[in-house]
C-alpha atoms as a PDB file:
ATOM      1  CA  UNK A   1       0.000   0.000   0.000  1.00  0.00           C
ATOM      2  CA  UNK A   2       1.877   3.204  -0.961  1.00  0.00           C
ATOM      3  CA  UNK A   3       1.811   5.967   1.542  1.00  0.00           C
ATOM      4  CA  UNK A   4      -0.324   9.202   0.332  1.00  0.00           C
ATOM      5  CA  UNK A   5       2.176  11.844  -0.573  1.00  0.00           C
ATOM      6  CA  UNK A   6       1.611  15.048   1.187  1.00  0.00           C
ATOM      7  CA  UNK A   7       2.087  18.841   0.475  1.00  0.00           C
ATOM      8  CA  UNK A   8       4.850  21.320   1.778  1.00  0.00           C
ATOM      9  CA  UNK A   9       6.044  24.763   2.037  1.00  0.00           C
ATOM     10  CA  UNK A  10       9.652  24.939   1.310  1.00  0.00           C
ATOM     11  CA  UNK A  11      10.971  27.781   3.487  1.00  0.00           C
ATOM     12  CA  UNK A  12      14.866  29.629   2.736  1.00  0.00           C
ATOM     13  CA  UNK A  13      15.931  30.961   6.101  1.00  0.00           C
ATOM     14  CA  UNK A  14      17.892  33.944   5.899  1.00  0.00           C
ATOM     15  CA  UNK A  15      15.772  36.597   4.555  1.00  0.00           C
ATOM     16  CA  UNK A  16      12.878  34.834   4.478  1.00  0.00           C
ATOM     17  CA  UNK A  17      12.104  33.555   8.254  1.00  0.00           C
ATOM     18  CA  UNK A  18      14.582  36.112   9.783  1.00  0.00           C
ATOM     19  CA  UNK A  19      16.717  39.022   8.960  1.00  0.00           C
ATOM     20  CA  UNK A  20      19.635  38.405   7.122  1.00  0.00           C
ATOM     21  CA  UNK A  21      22.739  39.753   9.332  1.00  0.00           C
ATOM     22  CA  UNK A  22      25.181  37.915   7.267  1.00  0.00           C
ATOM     23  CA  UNK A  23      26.025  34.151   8.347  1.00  0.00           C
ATOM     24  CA  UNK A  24      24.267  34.317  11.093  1.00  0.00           C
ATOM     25  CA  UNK A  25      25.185  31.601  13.672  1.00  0.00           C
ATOM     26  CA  UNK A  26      24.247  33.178  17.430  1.00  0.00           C
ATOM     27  CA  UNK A  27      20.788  33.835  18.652  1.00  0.00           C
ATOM     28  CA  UNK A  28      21.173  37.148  19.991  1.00  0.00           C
ATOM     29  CA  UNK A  29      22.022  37.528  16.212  1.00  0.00           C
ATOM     30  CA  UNK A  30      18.721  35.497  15.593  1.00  0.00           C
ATOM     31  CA  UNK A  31      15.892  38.214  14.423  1.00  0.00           C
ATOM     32  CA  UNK A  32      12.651  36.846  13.513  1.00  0.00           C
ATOM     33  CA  UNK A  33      10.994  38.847  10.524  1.00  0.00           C
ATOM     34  CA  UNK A  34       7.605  39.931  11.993  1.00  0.00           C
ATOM     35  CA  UNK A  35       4.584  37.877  10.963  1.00  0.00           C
ATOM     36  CA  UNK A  36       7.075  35.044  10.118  1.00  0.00           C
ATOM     37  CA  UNK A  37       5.585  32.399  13.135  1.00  0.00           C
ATOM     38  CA  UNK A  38       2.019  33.377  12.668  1.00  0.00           C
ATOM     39  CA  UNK A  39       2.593  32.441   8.555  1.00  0.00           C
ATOM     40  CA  UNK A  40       4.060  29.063   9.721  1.00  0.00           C
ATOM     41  CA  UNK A  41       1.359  28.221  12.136  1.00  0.00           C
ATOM     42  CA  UNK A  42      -1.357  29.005   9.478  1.00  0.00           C
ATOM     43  CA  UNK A  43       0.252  26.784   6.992  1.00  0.00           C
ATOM     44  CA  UNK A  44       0.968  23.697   9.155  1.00  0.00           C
ATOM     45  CA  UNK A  45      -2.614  24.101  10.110  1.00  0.00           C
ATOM     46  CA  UNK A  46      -4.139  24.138   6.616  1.00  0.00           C
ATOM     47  CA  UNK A  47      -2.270  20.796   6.356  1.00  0.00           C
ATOM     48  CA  UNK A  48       1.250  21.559   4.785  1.00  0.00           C
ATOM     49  CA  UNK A  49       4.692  20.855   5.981  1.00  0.00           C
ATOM     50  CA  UNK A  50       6.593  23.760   6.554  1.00  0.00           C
ATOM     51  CA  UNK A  51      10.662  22.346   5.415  1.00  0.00           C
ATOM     52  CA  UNK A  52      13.519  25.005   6.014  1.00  0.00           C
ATOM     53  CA  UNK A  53      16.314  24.285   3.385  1.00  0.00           C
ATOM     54  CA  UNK A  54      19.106  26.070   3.359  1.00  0.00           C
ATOM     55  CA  UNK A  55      22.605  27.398   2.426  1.00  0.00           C
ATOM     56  CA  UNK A  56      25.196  27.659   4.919  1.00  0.00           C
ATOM     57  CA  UNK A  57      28.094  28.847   3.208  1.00  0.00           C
ATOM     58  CA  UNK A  58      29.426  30.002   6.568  1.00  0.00           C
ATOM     59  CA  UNK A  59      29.769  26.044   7.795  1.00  0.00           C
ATOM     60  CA  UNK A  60      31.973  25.753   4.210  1.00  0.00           C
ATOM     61  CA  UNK A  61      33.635  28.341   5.247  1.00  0.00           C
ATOM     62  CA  UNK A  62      34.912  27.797   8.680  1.00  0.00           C
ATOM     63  CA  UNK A  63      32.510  30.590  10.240  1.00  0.00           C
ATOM     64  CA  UNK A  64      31.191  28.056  12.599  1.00  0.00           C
ATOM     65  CA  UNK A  65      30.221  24.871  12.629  1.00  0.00           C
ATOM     66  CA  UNK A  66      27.215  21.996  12.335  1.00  0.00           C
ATOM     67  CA  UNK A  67      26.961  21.924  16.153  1.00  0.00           C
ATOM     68  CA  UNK A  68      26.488  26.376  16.672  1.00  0.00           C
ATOM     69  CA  UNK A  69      23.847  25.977  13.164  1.00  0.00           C
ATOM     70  CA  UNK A  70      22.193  22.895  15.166  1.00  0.00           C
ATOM     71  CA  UNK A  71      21.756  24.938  18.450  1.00  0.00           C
ATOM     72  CA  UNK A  72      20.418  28.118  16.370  1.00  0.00           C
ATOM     73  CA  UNK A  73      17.524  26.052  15.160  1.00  0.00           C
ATOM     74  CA  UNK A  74      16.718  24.910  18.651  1.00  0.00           C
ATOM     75  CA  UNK A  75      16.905  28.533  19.621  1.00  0.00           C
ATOM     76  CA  UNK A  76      14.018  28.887  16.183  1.00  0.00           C
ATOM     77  CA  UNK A  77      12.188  26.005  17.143  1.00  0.00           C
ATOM     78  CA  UNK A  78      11.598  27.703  21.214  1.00  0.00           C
ATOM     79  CA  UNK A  79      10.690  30.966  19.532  1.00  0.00           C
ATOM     80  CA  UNK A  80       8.119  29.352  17.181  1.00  0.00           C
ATOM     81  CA  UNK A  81       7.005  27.176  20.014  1.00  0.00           C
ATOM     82  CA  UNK A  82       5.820  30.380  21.760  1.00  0.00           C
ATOM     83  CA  UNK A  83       3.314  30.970  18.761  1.00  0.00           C
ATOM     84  CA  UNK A  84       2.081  27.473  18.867  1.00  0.00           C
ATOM     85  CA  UNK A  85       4.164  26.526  15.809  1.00  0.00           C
ATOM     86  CA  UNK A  86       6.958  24.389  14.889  1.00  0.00           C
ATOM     87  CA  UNK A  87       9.062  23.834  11.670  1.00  0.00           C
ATOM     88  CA  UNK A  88       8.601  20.241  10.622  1.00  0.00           C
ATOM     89  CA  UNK A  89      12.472  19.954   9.138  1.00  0.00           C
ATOM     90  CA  UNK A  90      15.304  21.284   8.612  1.00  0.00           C
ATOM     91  CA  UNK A  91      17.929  20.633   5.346  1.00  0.00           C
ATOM     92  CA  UNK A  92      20.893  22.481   4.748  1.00  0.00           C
ATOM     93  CA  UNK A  93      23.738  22.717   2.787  1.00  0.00           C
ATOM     94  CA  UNK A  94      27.287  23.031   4.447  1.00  0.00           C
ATOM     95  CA  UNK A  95      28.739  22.856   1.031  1.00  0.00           C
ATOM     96  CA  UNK A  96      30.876  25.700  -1.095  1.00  0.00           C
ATOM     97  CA  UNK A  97      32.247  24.768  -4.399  1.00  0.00           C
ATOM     98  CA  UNK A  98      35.430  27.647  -4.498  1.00  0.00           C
ATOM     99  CA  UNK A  99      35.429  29.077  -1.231  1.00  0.00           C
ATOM    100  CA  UNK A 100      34.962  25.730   1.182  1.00  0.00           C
ATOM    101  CA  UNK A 101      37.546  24.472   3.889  1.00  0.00           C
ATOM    102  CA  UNK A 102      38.490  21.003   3.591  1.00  0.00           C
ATOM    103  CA  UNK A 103      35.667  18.527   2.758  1.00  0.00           C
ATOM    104  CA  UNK A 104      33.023  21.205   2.521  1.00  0.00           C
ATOM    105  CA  UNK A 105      34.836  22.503  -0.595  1.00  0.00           C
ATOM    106  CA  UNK A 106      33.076  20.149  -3.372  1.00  0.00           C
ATOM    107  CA  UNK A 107      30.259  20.818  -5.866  1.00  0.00           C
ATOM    108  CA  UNK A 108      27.330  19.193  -4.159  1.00  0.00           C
ATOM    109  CA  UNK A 109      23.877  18.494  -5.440  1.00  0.00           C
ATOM    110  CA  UNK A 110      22.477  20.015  -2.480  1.00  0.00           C
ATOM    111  CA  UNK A 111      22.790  23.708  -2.524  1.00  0.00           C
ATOM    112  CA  UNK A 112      20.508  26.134  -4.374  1.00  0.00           C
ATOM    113  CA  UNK A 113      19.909  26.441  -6.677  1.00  0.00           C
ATOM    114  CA  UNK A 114      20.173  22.982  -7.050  1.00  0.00           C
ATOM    115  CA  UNK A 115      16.784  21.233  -6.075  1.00  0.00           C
ATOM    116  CA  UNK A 116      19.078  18.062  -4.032  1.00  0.00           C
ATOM    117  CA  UNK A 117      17.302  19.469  -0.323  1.00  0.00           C
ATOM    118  CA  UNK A 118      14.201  19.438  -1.628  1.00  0.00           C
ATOM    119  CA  UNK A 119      14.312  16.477  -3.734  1.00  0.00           C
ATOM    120  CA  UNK A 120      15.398  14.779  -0.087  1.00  0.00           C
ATOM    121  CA  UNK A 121      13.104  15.935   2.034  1.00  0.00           C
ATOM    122  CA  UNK A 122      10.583  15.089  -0.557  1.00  0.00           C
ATOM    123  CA  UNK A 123      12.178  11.382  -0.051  1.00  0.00           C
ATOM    124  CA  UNK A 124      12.015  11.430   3.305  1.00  0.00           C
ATOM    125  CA  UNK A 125       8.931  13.097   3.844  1.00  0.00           C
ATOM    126  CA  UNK A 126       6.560  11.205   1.438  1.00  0.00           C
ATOM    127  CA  UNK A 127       6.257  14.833  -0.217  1.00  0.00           C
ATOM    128  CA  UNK A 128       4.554  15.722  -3.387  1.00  0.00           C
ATOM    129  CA  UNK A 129       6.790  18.165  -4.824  1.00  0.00           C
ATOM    130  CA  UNK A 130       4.352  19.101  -7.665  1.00  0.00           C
ATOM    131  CA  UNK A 131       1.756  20.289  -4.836  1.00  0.00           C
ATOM    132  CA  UNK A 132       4.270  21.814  -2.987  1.00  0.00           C
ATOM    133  CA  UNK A 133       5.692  25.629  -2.739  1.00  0.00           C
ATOM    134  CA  UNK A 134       8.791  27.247  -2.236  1.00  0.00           C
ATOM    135  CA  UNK A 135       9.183  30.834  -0.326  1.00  0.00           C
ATOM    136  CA  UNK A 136      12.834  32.490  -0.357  1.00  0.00           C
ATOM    137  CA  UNK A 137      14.568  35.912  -1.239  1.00  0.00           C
ATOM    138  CA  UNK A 138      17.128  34.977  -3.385  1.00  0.00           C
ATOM    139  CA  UNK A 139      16.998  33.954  -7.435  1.00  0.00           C
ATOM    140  CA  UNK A 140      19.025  31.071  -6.214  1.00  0.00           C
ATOM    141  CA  UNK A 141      15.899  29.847  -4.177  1.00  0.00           C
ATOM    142  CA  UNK A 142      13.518  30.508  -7.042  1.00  0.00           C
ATOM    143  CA  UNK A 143      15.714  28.130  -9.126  1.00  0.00           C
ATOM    144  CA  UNK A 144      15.882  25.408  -7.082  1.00  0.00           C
ATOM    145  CA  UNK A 145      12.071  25.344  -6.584  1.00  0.00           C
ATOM    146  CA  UNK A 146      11.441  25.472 -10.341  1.00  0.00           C
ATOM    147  CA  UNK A 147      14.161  22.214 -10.702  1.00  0.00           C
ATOM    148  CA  UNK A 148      12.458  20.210  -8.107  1.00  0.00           C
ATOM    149  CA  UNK A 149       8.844  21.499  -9.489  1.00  0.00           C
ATOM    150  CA  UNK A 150       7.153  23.434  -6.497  1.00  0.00           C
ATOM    151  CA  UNK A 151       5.812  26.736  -6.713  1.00  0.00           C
ATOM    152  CA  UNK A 152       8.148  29.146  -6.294  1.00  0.00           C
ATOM    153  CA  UNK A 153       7.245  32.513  -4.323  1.00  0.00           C
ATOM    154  CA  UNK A 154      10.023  35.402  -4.110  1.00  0.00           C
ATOM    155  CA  UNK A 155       9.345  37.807  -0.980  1.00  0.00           C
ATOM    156  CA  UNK A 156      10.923  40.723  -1.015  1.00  0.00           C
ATOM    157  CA  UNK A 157      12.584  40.419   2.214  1.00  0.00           C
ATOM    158  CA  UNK A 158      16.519  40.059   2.747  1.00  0.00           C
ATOM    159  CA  UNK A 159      17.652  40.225  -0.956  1.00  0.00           C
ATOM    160  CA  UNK A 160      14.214  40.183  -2.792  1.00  0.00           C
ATOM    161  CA  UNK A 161      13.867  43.541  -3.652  1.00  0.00           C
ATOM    162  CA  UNK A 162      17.193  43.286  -5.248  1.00  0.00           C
ATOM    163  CA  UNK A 163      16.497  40.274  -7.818  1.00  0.00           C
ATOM    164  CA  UNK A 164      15.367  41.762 -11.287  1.00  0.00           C
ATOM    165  CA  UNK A 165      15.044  39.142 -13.128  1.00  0.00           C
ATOM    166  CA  UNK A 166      12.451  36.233 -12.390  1.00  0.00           C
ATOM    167  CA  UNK A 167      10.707  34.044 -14.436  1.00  0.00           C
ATOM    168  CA  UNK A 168       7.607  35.581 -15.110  1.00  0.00           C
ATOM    169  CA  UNK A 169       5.430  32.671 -13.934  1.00  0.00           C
ATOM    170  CA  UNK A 170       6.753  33.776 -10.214  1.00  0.00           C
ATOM    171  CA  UNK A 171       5.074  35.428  -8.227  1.00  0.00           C
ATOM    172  CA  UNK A 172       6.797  38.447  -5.711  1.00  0.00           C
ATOM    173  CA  UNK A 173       4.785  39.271  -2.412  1.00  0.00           C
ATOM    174  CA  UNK A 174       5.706  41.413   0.493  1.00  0.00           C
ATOM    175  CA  UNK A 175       7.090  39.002   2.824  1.00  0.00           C
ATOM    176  CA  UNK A 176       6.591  35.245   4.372  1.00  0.00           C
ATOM    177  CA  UNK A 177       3.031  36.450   5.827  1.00  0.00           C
ATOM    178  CA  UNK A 178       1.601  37.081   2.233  1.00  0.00           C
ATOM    179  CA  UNK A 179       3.268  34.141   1.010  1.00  0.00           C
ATOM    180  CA  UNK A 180       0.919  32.626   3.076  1.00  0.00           C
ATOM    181  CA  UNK A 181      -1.834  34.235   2.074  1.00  0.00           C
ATOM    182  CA  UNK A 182      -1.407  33.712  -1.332  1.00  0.00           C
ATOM    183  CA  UNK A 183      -0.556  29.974  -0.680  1.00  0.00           C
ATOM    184  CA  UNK A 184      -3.422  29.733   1.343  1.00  0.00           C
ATOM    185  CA  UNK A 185      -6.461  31.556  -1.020  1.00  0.00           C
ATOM    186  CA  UNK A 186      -5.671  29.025  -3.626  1.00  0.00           C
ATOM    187  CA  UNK A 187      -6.533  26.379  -1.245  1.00  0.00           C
ATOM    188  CA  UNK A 188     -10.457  24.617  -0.759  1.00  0.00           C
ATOM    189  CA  UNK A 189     -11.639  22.451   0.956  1.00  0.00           C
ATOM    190  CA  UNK A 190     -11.271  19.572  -1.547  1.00  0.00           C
ATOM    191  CA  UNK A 191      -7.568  20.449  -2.292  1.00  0.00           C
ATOM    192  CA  UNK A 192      -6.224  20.583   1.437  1.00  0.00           C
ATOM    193  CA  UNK A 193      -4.030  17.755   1.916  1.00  0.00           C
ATOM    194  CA  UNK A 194      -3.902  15.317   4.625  1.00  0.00           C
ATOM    195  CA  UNK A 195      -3.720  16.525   8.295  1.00  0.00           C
ATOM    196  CA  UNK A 196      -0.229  15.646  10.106  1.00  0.00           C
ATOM    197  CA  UNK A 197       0.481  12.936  11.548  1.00  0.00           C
END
């Protein structure tokens, strides 16, 4: 019996769920864009997955490490908790291809705009990727949603209002609070997915 595949919001970080300080890695650094956990919560409850995939260049780099990005998410996942929220998972890319120390210098197939996170999570997480969405700031994040075959949404948070050029199929919306709105008025009650588990 094959398992029913279910819908998600792909979510960049940096600029998208919080302001981008610049390889951020502290959470006194950590600032939450406003409307950003109320978004979330609305679109776990409508049924999606919210997924944060992400770049960390700064990991490649030697700006800190797996452990510091690991506790930073904790630090997201207690502030989210306090809006009766939670991100579902987290993927990430530690990966640079020029400017990498050691084993994180390689060409991967995980970071954007390569679609490898998504494609994995989508593995993982019994995901339909064709039902799915993407939300991020950067042209980078619109390309890897297009390659895995989301949705793609640029908000014009962190770096958004700097990208010219998008497909013209892409939509651009204020920030990760009308993402969801937009996500969310295309939904009925026929075309919610499954509740989670």
């Amino acid at each position: 019996m094959s398992v029913p595949r279910r819908r998600a919001v792909f979510l960049d970080r940096d600029g998208t769920i919080n302001v981008d300080h610049g390889y951020v890695c502290r959470a006194e650094e950590f600032e939450i864009i406003p409307g950003a956990p109320e978004a979330i919560r609305r679109l776990r409850d409508a049924g999606f997955q919210v997924v944060v995939v992400t770049n960390q260049a700064g990991i490649a780099r030697g700006y800190y490490g797996e452990t510091e990005l690991h506790a930073l998410h904790c630090h997201l996942d207690r502030e989210l908790e306090r809006s009766g929220t939670a991100i579902d998972a987290y993927y990430y890319c530690p990966h640079h291809p020029e400017q990498g120390i050691g084993p994180f210098r390689r060409d991967c197939e995980c970071r954007k705009p390569l679609p490898g996170m998504l494609r994995q999570a989508a593995a993982d997480r019994a995901i339909d990727l064709e039902g799915s969405y993407l939300v991020g700031d950067k042209l980078s994040d619109i390309q890897a949603g297009l390659a895995a075959g989301c949705t793609p949404i640029l908000v014009l948070t962190g770096y958004g209002a700097r990208v010219e050029v998008i497909p013209p199929e892409v939509a651009r919306v204020a920030d990760l609070a009308a993402a969801a709105d937009m996500i969310l008025s295309k939904q009925t009650p026929h075309s919610r997915g499954p509740e989670r588990s």
